[in-house]
Protein backbone atom coordinates (compact mmCIF):
# COMPACT_ATOMS: atom_id res chain seq x y z
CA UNK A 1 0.00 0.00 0.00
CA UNK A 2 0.89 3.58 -0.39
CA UNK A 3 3.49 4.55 1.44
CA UNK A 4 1.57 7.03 3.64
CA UNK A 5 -1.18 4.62 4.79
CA UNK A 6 1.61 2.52 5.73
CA UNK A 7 3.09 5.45 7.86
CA UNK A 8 -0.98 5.99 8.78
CA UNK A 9 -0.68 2.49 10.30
CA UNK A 10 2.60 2.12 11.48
CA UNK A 11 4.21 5.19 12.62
CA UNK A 12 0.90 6.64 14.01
CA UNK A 13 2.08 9.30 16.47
CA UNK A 14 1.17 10.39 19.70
CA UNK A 15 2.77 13.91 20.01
CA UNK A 16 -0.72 15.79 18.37
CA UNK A 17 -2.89 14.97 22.12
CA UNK A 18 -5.64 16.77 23.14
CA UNK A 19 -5.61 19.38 25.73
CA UNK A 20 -6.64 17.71 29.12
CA UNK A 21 -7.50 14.13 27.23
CA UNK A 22 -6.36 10.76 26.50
CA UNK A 23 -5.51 9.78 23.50
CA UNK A 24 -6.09 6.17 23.13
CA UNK A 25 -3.50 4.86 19.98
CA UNK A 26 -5.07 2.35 16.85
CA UNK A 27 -3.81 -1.15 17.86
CA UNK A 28 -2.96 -3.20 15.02
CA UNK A 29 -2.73 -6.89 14.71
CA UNK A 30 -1.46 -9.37 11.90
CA UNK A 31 -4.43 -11.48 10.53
CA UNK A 32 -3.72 -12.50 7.54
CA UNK A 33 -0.76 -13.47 4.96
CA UNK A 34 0.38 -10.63 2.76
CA UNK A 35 -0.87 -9.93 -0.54
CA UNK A 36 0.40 -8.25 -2.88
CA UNK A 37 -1.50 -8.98 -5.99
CA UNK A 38 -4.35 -7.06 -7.59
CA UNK A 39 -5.65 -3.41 -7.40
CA UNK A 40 -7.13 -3.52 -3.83
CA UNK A 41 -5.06 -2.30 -1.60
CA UNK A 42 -7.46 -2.80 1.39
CA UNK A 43 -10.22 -1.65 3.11
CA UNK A 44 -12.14 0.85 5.85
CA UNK A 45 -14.56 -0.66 8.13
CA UNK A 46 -17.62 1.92 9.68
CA UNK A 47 -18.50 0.74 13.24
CA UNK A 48 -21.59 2.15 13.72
CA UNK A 49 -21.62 2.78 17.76
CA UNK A 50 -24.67 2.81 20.06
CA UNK A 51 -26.62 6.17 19.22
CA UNK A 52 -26.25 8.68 21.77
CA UNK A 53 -22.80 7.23 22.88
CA UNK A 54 -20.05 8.73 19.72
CA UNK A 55 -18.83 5.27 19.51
CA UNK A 56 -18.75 5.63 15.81
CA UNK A 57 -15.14 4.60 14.61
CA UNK A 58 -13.15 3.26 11.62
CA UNK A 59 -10.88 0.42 11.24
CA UNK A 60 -8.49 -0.54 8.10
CA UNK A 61 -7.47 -3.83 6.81
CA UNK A 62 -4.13 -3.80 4.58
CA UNK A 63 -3.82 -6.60 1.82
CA UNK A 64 0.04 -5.91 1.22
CA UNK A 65 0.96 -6.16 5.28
CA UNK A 66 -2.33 -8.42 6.61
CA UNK A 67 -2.46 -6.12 9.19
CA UNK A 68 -5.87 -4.97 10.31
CA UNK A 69 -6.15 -1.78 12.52
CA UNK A 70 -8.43 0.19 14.67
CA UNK A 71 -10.18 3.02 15.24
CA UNK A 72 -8.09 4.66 12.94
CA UNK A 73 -9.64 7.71 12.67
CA UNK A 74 -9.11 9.37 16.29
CA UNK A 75 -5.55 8.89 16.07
CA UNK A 76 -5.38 10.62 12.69
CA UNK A 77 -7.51 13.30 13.30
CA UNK A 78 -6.43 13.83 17.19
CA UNK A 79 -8.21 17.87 17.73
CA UNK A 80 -11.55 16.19 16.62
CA UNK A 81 -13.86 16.86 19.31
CA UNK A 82 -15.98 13.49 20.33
CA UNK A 83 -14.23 12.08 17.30
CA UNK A 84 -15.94 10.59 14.35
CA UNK A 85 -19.47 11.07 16.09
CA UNK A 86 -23.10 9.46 16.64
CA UNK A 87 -23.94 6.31 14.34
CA UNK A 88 -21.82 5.56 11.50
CA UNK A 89 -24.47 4.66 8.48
CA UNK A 90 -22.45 4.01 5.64
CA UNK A 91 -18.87 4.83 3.94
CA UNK A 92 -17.71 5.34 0.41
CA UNK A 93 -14.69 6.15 -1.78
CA UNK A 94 -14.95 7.58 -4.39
CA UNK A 95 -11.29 9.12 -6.43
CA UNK A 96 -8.91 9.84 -3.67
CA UNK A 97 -11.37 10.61 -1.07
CA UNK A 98 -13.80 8.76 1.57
CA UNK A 99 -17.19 9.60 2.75
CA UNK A 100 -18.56 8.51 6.13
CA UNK A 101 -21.98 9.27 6.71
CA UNK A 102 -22.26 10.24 10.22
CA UNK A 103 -26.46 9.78 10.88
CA UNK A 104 -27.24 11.19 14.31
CA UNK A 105 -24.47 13.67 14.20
CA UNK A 106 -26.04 15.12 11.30
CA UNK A 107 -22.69 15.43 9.30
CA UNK A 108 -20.77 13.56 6.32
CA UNK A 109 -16.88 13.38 7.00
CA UNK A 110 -14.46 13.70 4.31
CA UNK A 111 -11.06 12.26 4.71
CA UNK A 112 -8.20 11.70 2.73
CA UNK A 113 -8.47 8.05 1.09
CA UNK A 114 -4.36 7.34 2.26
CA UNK A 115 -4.31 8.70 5.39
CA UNK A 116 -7.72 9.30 6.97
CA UNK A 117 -7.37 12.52 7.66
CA UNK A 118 -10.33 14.86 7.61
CA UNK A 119 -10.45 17.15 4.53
CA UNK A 120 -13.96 18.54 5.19
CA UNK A 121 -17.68 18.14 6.98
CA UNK A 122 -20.67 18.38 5.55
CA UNK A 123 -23.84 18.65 7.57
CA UNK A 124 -26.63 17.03 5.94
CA UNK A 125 -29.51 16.15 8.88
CA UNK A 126 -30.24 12.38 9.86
CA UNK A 127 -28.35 11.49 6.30
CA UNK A 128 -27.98 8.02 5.99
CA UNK A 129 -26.60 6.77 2.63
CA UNK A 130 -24.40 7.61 -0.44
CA UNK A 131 -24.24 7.56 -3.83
CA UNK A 132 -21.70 8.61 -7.02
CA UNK A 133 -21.78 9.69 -10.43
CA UNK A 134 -19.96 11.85 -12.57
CA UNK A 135 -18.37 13.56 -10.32
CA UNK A 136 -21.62 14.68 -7.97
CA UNK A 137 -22.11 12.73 -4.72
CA UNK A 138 -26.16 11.85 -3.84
CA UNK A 139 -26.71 11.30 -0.11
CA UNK A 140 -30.33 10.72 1.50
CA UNK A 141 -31.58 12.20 4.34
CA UNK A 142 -34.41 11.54 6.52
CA UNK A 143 -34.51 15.53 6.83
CA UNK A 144 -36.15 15.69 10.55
CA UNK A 145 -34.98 14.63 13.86
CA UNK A 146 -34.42 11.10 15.37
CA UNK A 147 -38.15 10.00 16.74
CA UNK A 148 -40.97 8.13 15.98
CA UNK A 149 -43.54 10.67 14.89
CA UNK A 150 -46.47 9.92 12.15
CA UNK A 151 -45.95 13.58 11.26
CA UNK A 152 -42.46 12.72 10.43
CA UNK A 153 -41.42 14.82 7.68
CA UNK A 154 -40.57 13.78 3.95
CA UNK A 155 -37.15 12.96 3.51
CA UNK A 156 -34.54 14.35 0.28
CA UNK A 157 -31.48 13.71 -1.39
CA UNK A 158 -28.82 16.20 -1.56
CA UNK A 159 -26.66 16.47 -4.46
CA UNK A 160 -23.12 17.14 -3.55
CA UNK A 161 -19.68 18.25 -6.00
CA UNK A 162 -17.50 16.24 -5.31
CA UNK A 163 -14.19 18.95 -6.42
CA UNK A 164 -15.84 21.69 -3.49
CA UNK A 165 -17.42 19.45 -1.70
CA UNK A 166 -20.83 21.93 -1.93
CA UNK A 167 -24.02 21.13 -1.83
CA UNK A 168 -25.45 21.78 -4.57
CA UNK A 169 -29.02 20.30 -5.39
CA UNK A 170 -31.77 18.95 -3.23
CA UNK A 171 -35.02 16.94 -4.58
CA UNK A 172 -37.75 16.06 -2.31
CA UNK A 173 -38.13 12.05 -2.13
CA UNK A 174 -40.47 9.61 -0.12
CA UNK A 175 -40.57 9.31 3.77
CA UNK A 176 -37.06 8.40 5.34
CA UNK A 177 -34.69 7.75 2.49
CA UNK A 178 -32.53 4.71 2.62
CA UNK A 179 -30.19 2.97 -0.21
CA UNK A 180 -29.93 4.37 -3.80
CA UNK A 181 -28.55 3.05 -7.38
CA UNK A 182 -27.88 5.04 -10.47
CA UNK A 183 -28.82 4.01 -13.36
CA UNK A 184 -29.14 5.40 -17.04
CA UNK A 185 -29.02 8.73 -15.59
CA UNK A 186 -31.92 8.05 -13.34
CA UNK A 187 -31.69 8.06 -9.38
CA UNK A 188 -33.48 5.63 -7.73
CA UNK A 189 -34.13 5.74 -3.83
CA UNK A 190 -35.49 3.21 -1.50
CA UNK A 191 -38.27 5.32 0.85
CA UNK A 192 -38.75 3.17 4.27
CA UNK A 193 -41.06 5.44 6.22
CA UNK A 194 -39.74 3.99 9.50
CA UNK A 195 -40.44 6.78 11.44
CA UNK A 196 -44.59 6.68 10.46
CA UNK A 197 -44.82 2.88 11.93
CA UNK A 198 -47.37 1.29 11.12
CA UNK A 199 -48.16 3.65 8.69
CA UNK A 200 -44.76 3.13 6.69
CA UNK A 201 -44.15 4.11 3.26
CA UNK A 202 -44.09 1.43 0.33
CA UNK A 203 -42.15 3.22 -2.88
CA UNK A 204 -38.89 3.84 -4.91
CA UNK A 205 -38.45 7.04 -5.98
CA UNK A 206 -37.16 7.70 -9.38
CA UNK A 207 -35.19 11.20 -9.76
CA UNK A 208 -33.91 12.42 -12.76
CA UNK A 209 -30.45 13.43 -12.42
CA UNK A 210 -30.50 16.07 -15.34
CA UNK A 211 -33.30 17.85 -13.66
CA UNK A 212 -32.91 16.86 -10.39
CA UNK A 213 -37.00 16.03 -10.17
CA UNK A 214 -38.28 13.55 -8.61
CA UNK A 215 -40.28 11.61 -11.73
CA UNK A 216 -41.81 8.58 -10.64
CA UNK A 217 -42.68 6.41 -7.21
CA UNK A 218 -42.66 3.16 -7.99
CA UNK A 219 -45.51 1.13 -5.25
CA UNK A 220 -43.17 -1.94 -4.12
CA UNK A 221 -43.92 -2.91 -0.61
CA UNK A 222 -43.43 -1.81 2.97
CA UNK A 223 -40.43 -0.74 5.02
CA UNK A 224 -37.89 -0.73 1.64
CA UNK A 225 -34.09 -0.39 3.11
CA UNK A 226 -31.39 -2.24 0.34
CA UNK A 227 -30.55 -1.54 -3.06
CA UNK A 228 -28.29 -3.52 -5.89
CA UNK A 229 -28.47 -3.54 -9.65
CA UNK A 230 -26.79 -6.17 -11.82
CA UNK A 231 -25.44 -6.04 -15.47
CA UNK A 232 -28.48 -6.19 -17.14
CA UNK A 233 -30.15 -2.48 -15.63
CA UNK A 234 -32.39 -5.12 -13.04
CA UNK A 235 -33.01 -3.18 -9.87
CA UNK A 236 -33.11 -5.29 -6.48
CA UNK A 237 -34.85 -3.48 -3.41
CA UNK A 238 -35.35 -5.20 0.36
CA UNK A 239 -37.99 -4.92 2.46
CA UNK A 240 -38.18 -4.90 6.04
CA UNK A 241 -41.57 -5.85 6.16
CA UNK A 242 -43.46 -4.78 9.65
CA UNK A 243 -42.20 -7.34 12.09
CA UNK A 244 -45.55 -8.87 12.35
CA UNK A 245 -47.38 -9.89 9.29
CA UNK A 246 -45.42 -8.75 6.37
CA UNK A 247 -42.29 -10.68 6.08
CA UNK A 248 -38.91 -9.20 4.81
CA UNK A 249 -38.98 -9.36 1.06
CA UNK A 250 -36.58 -9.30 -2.36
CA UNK A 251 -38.36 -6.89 -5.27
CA UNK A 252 -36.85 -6.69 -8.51
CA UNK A 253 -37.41 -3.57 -10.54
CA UNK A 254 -36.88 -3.45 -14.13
CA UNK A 255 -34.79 -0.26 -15.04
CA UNK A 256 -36.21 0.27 -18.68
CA UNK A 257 -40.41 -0.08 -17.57
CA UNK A 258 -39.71 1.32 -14.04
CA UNK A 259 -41.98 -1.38 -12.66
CA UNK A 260 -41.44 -3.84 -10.12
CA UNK A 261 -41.93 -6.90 -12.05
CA UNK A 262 -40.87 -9.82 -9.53
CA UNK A 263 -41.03 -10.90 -5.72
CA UNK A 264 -38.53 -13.43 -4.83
CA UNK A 265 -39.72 -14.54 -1.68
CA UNK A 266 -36.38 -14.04 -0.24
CA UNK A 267 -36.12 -12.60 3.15
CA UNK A 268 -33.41 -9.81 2.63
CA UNK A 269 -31.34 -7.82 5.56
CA UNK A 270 -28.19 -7.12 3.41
CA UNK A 271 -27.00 -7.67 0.39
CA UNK A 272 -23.84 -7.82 -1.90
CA UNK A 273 -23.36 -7.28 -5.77
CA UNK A 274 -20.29 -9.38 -7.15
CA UNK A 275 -20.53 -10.26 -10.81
CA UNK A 276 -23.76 -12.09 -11.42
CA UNK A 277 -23.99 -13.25 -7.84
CA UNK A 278 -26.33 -11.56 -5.01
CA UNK A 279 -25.04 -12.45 -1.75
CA UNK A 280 -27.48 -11.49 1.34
CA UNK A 281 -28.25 -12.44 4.77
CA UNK A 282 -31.15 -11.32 6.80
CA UNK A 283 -31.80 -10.72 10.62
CA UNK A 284 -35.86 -10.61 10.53
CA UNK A 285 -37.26 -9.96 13.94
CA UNK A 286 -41.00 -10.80 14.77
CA UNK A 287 -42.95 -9.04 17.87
CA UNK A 288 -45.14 -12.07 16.99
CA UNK A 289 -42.18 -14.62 18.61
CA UNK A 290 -40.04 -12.22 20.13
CA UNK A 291 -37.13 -13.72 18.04
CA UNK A 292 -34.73 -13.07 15.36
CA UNK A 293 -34.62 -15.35 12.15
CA UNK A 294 -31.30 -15.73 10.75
CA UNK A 295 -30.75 -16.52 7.01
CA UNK A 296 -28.33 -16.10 4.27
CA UNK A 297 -27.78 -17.22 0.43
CA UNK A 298 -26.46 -16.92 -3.11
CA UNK A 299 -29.24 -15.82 -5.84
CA UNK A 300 -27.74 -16.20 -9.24
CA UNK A 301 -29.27 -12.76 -10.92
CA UNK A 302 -29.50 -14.07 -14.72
CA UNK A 303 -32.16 -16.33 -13.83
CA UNK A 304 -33.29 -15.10 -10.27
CA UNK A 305 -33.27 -18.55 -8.41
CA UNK A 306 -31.42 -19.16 -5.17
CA UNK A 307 -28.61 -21.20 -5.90
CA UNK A 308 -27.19 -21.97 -1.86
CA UNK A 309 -28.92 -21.16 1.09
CA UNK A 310 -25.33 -20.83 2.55
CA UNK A 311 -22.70 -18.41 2.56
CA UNK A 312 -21.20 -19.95 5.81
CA UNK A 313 -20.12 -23.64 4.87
CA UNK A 314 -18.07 -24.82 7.91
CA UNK A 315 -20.33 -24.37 10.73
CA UNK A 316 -19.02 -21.10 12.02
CA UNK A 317 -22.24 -19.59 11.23
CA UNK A 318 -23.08 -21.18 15.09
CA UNK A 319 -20.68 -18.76 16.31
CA UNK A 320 -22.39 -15.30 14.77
CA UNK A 321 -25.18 -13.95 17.09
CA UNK A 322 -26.35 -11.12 14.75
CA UNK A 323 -24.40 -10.61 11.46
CA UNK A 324 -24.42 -6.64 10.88
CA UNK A 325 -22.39 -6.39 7.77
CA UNK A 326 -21.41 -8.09 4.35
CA UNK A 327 -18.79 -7.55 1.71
CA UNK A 328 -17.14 -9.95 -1.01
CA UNK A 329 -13.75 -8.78 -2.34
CA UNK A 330 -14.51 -8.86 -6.12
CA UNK A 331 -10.83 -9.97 -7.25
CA UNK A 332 -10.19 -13.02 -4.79
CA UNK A 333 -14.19 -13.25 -3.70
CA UNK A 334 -13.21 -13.67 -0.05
CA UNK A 335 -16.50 -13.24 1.86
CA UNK A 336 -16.18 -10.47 5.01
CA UNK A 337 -19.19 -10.46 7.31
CA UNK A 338 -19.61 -8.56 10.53
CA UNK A 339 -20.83 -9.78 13.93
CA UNK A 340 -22.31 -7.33 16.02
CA UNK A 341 -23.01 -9.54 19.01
CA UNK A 342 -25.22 -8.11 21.33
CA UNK A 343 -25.15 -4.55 20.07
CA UNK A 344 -23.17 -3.07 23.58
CA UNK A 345 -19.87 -5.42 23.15
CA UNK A 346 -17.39 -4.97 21.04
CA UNK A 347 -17.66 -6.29 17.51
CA UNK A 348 -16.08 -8.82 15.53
CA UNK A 349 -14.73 -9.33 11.99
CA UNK A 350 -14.60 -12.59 10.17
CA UNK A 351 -12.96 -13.50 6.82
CA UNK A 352 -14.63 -16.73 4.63
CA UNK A 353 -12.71 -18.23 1.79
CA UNK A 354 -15.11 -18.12 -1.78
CA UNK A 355 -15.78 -21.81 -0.51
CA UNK A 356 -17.10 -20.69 2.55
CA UNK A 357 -14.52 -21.59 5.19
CA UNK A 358 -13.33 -19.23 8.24
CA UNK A 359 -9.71 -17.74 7.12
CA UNK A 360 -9.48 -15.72 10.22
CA UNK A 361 -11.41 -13.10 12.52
CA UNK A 362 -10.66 -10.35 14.44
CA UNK A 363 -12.07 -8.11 16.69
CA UNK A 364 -13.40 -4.59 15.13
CA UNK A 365 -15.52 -1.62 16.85
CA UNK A 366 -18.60 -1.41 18.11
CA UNK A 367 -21.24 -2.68 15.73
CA UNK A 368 -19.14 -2.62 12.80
CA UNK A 369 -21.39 -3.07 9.29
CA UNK A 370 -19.96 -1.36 6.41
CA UNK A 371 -17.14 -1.53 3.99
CA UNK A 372 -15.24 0.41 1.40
CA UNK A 373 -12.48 -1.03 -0.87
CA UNK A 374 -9.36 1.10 -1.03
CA UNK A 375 -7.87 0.38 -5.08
CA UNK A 376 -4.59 1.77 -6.45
């Protein structure tokens, strides 16, 4: 890796402390066998934290060394006050920067894609996830305050440059705003409604990025959260369902019609693009049993049929209480999934072979869920 992540990792330094506070240094622990092959170089992991408690924090994996480090972030950016903030929802490269949305702190942080140092914040309210194209960044944002409320108010996406790092655009979507894909020059936005429960909303919005206008809402089903497309313009969107009657659900929406045309009766948490391949898992929780139902699988998107109910193949599956985050490197399809335990405990990080079999784990942040490849 470049050699100033390697300094990032290495040579982190402890002379920049705050006034009157602790600075607690990254640890950083050999997991794997070095790689030097292919254009990854490695990659950031978002913890998300417990809201209310600025646990949020980011941890790097390096292919070249095998060394996977911690909480990153505070030691880089040492005069950040309460560090990288309240609820990490999602992170993103894109050219030589990274993007960490930063929900219940209201606030997007830029760093440096090498060395994780903050270039710039921008405060977007209750924003949740990201999106690129051309040059313009597209983040959604539930637009009110953290609460339950039937009154809750419609959520937008901002449109953001990318070279200033303004925001630029806004466009009015559906109720609390989750995943997005870009397609054709079309934006398409997942709209959950969580915050209206029961009452939650049920459509994709489709925004045209020319215009920045929100064209189309496209009725799919309750609760909508994930979003993937595959080669052939097919749009995949979860559902949450309600927790009592409505299970969690897989929609498929075809890009050129902008109708849903199928439901794959797949019970959907997250999900994973690589190639034609759809990997997912879900965590669906019922107030009718008081439990959590724990699935995962392989759909094979040419012909939209399940093709393993497994992603785990050696039994360690047993050991996960609540997987919280999925990845698959694209070049050596190593599987990454996240264990988020009981939600208060630290985290953990395990590594699968394409086969299926435990390479290694390691301990991560708190509630760790979301990745973002770092390439040459």
């Amino acid at each position: 890796m470049k050699k100033v992540i390697i300094a990032a990792i290495i040579v982190l330094t402890m002379i920049s402390c705050r006034e009157d506070e602790i600075i607690f240094p990254s640890s950083t622990i050999n997991v794997a066998i070095p790689r030097n092959e292919g254009n990854i170089e490695g990659f950031y992991l978002l913890n998300e934290g417990n809201m209310g408690m600025n646990r949020a924090s980011i941890d790097l994996f390096n292919y070249r060394t095998g060394n996977y480090t911690t909480d990153i972030y505070s030691e880089q950016n040492p005069t950040v006050v309460k560090e990288l903030g309240d609820v990490g929802n999602d992170i993103k490269i894109y050219g030589n920067k990274v993007y960490a949305v930063i929900n219940c702190s209201n606030k997007i942080e830029v760093m440096d894609k090498w060395t994780a140092k903050r270039i710039k914040v921008i405060n977007v309210p209750n924003c949740r996830y990201m999106a690129f194209h051309e040059g313009k960044a597209y983040v959604s944002s539930y637009s009110g305050p953290v609460a339950i409320d039937p009154n809750a108010e419609i959520g937008f996406v901002a449109e953001i440059d990318t070279a200033t790092l303004q925001i630029t655009r806004k466009v009015t979507v559906g109720y609390q705003p989750e995943e997005m894909v870009i397609h054709d020059g079309k934006l398409y936005v997942a709209n959950s409604g969580g915050y209206r429960v029961p009452d939650y909303d049920r459509t994709v919005s489709v925004v045209d990025l020319e215009t920045f206008t929100e064209i189309k809402k496209i009725d799919v089903e309750v609760n909508l959260l994930r979003m993937a497309i595959d080669k052939r313009g097919d749009i995949y969107v979860s559902s949450r369902g309600d927790y009592y009657y409505t299970p969690s659900n897989l929609f498929v929406i075809d890009s050129k019609t902008n109708k849903k045309t199928m439901q794959l009766d797949i019970p959907v948490m997250e999900m994973c693009m690589v190639g034609d391949s759809l990997y997912y898992y879900s965590v669906e929780w019922s107030y009718l049993t008081n439990s959590n139902t724990i699935t995962y699988g392989i759909l094979d998107t040419k012909t939209k049929k399940v093709i393993s109910d497994k992603i785990i193949t050696d039994g360690t599956d047993k050991q996960i209480m609540i997987p919280y985050g999925l990845q698959v490197n694209p070049e050596t399809k190593e599987i990454y999934i996240c264990d988020a335990q009981n939600y208060v405990v630290t985290g953990y990080l395990y590594c699968f072979s394409p086969d299926g079999k435990m390479k290694w784990r390691t301990l991560a942040g708190n509630i760790p869920g979301h990745f973002a490849f770092i390439y040459k």
